[in-house]
PDB file of N, CA and C in Angstrom:
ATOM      1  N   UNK A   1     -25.392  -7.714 -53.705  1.00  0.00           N
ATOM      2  CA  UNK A   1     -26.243  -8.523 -54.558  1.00  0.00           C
ATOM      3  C   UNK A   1     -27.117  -9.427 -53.684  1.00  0.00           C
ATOM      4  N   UNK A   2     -28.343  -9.803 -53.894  1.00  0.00           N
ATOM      5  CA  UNK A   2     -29.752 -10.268 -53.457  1.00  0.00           C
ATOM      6  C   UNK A   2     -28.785 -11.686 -53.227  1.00  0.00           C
ATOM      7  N   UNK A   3     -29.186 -12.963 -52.088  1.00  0.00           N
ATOM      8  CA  UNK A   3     -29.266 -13.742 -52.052  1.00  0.00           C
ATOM      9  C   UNK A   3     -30.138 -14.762 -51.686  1.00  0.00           C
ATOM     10  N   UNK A   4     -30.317 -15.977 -51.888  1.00  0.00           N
ATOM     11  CA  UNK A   4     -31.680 -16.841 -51.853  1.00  0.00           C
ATOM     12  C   UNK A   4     -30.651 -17.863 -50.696  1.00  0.00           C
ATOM     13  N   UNK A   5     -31.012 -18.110 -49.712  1.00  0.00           N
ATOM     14  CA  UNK A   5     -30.638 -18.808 -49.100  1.00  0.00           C
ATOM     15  C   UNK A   5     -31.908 -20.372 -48.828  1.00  0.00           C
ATOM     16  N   UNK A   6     -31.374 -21.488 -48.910  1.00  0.00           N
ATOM     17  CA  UNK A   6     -31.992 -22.761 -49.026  1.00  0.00           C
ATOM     18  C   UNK A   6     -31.825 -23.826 -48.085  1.00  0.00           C
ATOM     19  N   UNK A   7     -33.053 -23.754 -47.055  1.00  0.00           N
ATOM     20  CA  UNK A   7     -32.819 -25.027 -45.907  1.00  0.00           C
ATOM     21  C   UNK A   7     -33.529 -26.287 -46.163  1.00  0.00           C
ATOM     22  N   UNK A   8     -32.771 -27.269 -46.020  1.00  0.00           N
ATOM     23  CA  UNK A   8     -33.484 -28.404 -46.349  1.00  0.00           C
ATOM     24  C   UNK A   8     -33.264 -29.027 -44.865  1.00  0.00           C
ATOM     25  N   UNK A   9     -34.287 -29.311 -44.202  1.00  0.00           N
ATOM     26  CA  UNK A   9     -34.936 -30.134 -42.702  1.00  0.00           C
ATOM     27  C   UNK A   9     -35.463 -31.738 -43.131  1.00  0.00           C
ATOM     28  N   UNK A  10     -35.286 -32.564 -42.389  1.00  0.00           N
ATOM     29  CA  UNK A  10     -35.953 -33.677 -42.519  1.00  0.00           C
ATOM     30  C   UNK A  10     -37.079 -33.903 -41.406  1.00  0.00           C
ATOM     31  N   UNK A  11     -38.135 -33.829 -40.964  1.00  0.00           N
ATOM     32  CA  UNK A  11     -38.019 -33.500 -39.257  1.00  0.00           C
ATOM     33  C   UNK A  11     -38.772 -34.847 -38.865  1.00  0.00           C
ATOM     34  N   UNK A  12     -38.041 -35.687 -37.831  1.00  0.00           N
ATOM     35  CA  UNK A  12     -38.611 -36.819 -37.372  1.00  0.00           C
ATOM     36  C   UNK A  12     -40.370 -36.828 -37.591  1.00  0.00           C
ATOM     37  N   UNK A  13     -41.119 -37.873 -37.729  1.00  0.00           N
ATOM     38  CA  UNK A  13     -42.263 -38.330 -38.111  1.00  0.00           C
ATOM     39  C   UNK A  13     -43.224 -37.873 -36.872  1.00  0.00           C
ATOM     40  N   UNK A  14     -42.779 -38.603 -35.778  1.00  0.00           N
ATOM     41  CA  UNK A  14     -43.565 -37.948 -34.338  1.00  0.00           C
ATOM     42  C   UNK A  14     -42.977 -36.431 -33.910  1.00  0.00           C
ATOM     43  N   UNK A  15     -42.574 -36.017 -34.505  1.00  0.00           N
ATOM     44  CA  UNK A  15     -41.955 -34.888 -33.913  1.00  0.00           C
ATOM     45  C   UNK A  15     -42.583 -33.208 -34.992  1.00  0.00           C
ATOM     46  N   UNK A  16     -43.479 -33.733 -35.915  1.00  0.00           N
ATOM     47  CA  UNK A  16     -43.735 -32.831 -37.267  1.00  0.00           C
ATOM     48  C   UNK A  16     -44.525 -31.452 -36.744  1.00  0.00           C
ATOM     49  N   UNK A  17     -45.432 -31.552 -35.432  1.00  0.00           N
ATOM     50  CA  UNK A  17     -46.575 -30.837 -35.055  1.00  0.00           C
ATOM     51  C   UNK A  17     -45.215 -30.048 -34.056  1.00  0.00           C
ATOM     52  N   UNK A  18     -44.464 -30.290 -33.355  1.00  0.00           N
ATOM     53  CA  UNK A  18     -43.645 -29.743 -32.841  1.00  0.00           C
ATOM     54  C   UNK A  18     -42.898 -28.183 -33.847  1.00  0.00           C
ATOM     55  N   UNK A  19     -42.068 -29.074 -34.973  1.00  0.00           N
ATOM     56  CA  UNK A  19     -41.463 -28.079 -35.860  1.00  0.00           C
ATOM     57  C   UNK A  19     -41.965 -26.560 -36.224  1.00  0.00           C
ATOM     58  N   UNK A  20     -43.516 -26.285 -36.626  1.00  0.00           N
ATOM     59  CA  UNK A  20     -44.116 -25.523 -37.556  1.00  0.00           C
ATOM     60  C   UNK A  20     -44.130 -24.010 -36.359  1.00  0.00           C
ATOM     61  N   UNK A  21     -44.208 -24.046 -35.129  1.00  0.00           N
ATOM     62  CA  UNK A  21     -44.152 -23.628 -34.376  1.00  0.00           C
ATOM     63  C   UNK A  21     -42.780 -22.421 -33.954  1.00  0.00           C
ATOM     64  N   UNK A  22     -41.522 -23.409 -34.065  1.00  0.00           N
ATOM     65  CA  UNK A  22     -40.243 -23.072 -33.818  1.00  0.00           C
ATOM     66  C   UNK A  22     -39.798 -22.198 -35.570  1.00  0.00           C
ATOM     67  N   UNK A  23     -40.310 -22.899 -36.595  1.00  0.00           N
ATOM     68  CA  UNK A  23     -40.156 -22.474 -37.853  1.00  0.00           C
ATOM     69  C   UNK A  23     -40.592 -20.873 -37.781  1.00  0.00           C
ATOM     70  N   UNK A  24     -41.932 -20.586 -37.400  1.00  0.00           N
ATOM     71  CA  UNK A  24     -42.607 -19.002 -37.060  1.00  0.00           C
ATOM     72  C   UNK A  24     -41.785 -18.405 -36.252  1.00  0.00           C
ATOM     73  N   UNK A  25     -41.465 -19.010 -35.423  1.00  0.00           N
ATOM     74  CA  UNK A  25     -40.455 -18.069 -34.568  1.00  0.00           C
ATOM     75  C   UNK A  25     -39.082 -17.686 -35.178  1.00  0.00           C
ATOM     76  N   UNK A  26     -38.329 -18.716 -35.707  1.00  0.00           N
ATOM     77  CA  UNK A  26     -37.421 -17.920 -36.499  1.00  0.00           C
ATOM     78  C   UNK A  26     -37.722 -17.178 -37.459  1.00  0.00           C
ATOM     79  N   UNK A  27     -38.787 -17.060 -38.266  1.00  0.00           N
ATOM     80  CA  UNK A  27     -39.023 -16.069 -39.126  1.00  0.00           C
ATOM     81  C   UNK A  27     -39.600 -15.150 -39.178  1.00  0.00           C
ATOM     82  N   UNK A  28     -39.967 -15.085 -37.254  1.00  0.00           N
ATOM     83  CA  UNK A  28     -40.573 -13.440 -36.592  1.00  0.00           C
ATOM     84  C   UNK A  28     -39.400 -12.993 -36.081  1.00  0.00           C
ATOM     85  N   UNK A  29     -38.181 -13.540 -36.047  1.00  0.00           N
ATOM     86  CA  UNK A  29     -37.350 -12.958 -35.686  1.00  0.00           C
ATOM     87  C   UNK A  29     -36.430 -12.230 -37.230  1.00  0.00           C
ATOM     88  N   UNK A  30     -36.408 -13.186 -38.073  1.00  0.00           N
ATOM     89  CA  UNK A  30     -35.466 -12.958 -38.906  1.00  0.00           C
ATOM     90  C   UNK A  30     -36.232 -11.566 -39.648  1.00  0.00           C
ATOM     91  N   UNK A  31     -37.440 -11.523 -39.774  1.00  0.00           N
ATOM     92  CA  UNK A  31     -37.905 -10.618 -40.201  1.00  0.00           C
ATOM     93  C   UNK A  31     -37.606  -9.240 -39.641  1.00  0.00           C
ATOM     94  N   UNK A  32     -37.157  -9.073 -38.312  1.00  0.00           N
ATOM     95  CA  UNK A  32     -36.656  -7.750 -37.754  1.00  0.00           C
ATOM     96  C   UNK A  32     -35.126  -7.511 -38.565  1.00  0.00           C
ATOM     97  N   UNK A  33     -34.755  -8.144 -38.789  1.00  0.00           N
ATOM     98  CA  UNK A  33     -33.272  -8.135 -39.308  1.00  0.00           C
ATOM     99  C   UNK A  33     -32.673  -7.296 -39.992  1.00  0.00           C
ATOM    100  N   UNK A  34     -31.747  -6.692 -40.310  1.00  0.00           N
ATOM    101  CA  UNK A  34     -31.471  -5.831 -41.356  1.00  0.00           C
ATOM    102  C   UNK A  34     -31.034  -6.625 -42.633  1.00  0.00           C
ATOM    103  N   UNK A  35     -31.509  -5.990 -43.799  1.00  0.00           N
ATOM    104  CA  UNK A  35     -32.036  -6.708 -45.180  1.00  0.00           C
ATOM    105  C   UNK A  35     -32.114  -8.069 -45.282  1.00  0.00           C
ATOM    106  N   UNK A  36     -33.539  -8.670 -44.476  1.00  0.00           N
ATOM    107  CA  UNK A  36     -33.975  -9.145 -44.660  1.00  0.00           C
ATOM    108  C   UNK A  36     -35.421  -8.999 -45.408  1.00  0.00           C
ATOM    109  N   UNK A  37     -35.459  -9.508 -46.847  1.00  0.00           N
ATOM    110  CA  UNK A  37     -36.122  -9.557 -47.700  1.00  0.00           C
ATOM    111  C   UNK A  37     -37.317 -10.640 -47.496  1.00  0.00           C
ATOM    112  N   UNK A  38     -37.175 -11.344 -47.567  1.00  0.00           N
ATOM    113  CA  UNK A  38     -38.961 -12.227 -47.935  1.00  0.00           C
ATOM    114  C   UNK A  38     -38.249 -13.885 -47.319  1.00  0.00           C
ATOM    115  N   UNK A  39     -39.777 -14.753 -46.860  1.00  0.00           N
ATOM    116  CA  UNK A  39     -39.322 -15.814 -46.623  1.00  0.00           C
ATOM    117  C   UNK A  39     -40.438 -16.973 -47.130  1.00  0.00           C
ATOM    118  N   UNK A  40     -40.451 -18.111 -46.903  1.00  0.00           N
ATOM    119  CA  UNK A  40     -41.214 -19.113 -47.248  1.00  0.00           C
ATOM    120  C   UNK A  40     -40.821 -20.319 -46.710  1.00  0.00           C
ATOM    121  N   UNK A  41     -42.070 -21.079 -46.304  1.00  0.00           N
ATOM    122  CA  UNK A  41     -41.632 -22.498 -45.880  1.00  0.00           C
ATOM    123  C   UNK A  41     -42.164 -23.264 -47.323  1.00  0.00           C
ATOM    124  N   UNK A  42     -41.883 -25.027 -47.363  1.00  0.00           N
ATOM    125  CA  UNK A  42     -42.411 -25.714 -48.094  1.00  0.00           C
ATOM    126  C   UNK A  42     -42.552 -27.270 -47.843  1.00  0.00           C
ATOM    127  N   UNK A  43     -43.268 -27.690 -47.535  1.00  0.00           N
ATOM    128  CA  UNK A  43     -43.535 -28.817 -47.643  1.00  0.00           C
ATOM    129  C   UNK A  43     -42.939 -29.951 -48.708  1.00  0.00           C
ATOM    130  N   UNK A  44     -42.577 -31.243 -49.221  1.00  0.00           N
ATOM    131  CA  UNK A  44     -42.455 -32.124 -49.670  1.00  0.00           C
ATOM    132  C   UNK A  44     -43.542 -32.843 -50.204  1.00  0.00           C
ATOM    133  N   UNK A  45     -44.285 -32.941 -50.920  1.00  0.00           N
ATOM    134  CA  UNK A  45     -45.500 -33.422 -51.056  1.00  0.00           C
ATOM    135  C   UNK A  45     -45.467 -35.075 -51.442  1.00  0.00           C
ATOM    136  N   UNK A  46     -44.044 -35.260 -51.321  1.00  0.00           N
ATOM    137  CA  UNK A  46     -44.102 -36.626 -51.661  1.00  0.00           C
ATOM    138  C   UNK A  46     -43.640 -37.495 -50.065  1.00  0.00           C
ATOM    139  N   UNK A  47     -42.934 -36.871 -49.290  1.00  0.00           N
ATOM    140  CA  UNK A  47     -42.296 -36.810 -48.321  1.00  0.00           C
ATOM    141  C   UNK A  47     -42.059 -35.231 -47.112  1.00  0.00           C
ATOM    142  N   UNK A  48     -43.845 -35.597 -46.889  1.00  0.00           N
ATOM    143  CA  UNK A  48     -44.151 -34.526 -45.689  1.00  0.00           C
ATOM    144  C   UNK A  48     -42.714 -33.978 -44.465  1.00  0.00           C
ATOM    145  N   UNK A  49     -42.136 -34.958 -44.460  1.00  0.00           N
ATOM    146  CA  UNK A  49     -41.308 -35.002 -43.442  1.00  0.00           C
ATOM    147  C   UNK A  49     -40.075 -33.888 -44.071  1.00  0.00           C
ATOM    148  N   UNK A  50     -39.701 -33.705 -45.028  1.00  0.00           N
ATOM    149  CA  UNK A  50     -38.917 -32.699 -45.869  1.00  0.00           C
ATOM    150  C   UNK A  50     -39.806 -31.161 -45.607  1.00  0.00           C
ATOM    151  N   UNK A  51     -38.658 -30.418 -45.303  1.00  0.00           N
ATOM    152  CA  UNK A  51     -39.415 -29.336 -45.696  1.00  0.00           C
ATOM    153  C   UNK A  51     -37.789 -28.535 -45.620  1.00  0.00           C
ATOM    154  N   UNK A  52     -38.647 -27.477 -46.631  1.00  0.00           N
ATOM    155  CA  UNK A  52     -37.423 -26.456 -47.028  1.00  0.00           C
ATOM    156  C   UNK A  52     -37.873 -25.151 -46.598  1.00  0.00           C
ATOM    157  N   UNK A  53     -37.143 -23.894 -46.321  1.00  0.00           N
ATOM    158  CA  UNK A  53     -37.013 -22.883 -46.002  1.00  0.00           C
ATOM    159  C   UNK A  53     -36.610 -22.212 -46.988  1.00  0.00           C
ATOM    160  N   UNK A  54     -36.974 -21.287 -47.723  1.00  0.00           N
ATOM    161  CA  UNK A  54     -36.272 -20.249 -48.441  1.00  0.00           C
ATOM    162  C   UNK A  54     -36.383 -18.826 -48.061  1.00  0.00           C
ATOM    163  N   UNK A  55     -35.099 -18.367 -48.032  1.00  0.00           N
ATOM    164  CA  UNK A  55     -35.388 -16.680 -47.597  1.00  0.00           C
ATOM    165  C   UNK A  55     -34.328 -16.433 -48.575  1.00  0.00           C
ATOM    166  N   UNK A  56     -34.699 -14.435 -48.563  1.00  0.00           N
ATOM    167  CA  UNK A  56     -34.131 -14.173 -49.055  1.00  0.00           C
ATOM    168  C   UNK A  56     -33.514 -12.393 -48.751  1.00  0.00           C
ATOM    169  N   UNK A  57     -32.464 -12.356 -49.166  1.00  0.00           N
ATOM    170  CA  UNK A  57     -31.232 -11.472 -48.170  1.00  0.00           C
ATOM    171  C   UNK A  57     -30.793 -10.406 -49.302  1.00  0.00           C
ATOM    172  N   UNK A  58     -30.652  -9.037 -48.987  1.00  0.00           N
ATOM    173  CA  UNK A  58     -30.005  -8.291 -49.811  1.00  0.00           C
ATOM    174  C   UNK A  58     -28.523  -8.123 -50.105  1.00  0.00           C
ATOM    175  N   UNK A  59     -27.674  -9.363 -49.272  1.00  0.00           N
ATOM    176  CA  UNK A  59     -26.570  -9.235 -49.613  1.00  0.00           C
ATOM    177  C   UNK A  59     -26.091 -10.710 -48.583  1.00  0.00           C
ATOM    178  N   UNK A  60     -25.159 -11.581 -49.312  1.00  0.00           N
ATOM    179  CA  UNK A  60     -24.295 -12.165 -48.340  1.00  0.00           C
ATOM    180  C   UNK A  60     -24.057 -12.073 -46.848  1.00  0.00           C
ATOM    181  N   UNK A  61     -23.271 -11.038 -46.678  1.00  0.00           N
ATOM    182  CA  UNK A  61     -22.939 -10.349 -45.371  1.00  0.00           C
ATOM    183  C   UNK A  61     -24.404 -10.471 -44.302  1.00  0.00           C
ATOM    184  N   UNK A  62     -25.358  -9.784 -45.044  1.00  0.00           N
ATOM    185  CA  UNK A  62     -26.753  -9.736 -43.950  1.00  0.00           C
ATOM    186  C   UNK A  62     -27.150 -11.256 -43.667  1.00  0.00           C
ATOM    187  N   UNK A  63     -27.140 -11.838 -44.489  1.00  0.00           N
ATOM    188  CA  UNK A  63     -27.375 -13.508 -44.166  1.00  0.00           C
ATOM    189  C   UNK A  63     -26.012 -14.188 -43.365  1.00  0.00           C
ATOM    190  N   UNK A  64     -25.101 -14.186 -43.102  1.00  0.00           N
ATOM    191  CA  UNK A  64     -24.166 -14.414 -42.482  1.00  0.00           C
ATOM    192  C   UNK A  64     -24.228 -13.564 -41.037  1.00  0.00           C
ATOM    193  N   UNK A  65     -24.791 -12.637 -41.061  1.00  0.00           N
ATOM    194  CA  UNK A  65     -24.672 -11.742 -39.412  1.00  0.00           C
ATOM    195  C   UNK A  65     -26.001 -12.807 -39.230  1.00  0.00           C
ATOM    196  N   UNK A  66     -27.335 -12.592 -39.848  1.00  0.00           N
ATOM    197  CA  UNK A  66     -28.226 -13.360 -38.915  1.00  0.00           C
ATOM    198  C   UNK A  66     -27.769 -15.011 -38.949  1.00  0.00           C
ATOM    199  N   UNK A  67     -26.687 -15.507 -39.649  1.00  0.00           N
ATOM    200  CA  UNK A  67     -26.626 -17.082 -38.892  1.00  0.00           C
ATOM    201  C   UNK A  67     -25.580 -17.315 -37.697  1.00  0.00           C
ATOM    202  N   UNK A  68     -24.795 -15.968 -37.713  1.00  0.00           N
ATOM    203  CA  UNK A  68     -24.173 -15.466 -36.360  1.00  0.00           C
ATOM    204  C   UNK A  68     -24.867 -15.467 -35.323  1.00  0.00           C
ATOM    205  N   UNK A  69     -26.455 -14.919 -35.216  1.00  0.00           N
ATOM    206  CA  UNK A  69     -26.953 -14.312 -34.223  1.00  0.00           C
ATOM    207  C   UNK A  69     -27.375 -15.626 -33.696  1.00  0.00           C
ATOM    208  N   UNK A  70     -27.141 -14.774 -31.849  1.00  0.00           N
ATOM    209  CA  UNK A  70     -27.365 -15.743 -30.975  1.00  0.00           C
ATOM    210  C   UNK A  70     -28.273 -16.468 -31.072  1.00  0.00           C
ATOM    211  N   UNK A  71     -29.353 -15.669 -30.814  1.00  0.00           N
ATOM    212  CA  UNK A  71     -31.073 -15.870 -30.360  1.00  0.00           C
ATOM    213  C   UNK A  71     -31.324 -16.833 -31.916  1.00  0.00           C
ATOM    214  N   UNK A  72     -31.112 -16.678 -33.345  1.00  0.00           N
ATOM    215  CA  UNK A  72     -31.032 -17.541 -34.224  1.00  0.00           C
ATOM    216  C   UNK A  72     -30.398 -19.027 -33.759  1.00  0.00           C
ATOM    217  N   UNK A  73     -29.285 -18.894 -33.336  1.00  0.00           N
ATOM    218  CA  UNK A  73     -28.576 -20.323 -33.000  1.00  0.00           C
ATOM    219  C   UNK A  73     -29.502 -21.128 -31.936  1.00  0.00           C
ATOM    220  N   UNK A  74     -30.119 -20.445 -30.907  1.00  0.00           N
ATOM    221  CA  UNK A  74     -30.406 -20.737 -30.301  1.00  0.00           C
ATOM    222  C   UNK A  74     -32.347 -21.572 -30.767  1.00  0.00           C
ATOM    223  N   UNK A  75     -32.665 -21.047 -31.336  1.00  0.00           N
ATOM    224  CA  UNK A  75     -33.559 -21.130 -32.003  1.00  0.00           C
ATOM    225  C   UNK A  75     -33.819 -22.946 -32.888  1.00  0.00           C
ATOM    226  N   UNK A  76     -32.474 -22.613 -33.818  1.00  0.00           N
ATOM    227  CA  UNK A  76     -32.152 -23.639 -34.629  1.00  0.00           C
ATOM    228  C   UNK A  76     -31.856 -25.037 -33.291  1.00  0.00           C
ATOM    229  N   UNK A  77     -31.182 -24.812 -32.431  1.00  0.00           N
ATOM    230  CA  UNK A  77     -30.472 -25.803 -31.661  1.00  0.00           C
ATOM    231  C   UNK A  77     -31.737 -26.685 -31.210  1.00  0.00           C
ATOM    232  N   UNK A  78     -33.022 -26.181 -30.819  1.00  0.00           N
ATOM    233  CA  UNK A  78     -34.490 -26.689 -30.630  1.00  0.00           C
ATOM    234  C   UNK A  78     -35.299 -27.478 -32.091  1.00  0.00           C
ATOM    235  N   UNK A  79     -34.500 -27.011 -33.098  1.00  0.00           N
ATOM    236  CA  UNK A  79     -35.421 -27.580 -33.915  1.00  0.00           C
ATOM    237  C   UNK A  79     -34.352 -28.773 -34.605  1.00  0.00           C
ATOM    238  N   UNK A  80     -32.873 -28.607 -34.393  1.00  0.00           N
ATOM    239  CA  UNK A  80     -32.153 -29.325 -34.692  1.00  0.00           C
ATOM    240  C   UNK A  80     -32.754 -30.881 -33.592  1.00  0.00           C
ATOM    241  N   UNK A  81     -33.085 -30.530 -32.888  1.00  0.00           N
ATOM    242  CA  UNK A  81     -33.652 -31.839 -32.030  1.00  0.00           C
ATOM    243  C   UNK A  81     -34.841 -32.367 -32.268  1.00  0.00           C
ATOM    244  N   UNK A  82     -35.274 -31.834 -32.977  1.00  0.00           N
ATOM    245  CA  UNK A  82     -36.433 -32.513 -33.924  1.00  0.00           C
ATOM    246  C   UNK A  82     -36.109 -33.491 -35.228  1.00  0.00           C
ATOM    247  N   UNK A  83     -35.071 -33.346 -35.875  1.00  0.00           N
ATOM    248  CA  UNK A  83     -34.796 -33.893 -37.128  1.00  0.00           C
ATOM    249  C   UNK A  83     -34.176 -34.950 -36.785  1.00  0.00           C
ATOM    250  N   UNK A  84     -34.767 -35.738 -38.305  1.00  0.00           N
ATOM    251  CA  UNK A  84     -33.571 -37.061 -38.311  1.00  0.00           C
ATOM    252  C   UNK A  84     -32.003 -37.001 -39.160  1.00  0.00           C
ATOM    253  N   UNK A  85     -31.815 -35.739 -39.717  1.00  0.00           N
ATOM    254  CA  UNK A  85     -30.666 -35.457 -40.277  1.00  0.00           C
ATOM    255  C   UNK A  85     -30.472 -33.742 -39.942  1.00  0.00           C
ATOM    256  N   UNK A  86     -28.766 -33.563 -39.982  1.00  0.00           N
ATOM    257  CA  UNK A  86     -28.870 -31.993 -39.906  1.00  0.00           C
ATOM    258  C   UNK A  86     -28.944 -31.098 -41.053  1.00  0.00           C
ATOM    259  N   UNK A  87     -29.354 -29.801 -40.809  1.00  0.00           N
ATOM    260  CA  UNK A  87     -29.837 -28.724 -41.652  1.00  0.00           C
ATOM    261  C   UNK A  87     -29.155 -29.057 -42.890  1.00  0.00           C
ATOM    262  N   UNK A  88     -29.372 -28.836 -44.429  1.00  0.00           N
ATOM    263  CA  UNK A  88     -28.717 -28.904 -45.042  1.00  0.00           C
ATOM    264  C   UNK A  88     -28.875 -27.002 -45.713  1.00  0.00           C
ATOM    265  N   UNK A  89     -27.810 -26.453 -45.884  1.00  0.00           N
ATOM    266  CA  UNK A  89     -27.394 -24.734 -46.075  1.00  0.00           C
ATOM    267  C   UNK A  89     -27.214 -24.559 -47.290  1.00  0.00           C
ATOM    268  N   UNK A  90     -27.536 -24.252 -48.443  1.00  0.00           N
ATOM    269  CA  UNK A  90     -27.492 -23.402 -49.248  1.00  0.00           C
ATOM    270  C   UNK A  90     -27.372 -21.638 -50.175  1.00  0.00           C
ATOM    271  N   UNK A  91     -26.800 -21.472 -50.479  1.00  0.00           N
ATOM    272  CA  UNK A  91     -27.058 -19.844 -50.616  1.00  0.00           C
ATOM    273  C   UNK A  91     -26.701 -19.563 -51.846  1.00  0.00           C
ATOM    274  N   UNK A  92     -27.699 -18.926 -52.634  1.00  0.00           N
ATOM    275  CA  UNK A  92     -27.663 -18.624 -54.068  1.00  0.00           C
ATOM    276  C   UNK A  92     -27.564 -17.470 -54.480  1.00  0.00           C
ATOM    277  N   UNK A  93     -26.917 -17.033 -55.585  1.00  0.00           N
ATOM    278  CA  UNK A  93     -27.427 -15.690 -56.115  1.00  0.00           C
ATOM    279  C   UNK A  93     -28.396 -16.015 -57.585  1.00  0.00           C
ATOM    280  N   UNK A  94     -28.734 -14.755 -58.150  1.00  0.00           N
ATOM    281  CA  UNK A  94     -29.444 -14.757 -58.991  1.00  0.00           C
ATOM    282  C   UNK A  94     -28.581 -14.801 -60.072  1.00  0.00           C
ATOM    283  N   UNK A  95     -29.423 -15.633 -61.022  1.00  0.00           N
ATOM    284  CA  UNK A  95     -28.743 -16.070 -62.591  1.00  0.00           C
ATOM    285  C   UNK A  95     -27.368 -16.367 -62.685  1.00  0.00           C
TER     286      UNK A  95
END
């Protein structure tokens, strides 16, 4: 079953032009992935500094191997040093 997985980032104020950069790169990677389905960033429009990630996975399991993967961790660990709070993880199914 399809899952929607949900990142919520806060990313420090001087640090915003940094993020958008590292964000593309994980999602030129995640896109090679096996069932990996579709992704999206989003802005906060009330609070630029928020931004969310949504992707989405043809099954549990495939979203769990790519938050396994190295080159992912490694990825995140650069942008985790950008924020003023850590990742917040979500994962949904439909209806």
């Amino acid at each position: 079953m399809a899952v929607k997985i949900i990142l919520k980032r806060k990313v420090a104020k001087d640090k915003e032009a940094s993020l958008l950069p590292l964000l593309i790169q994980m999602r030129a990677l995640a896109m090679s992935q096996p069932e990996y389905i579709s992704g999206e960033t989003l802005r906060n429009t009330e609070e630029p500094e928020e931004v969310l990630v949504i992707s989405t996975w043809q099954s549990a399991e495939s979203w769990k191997a790519w938050f396994r993967n190295s080159q992912r961790a490694e990825i995140q660990a650069k942008i985790d040093a950008l924020l003023e709070e850590k990742t917040e993880y979500g994962m949904y199914y439909y209806g």
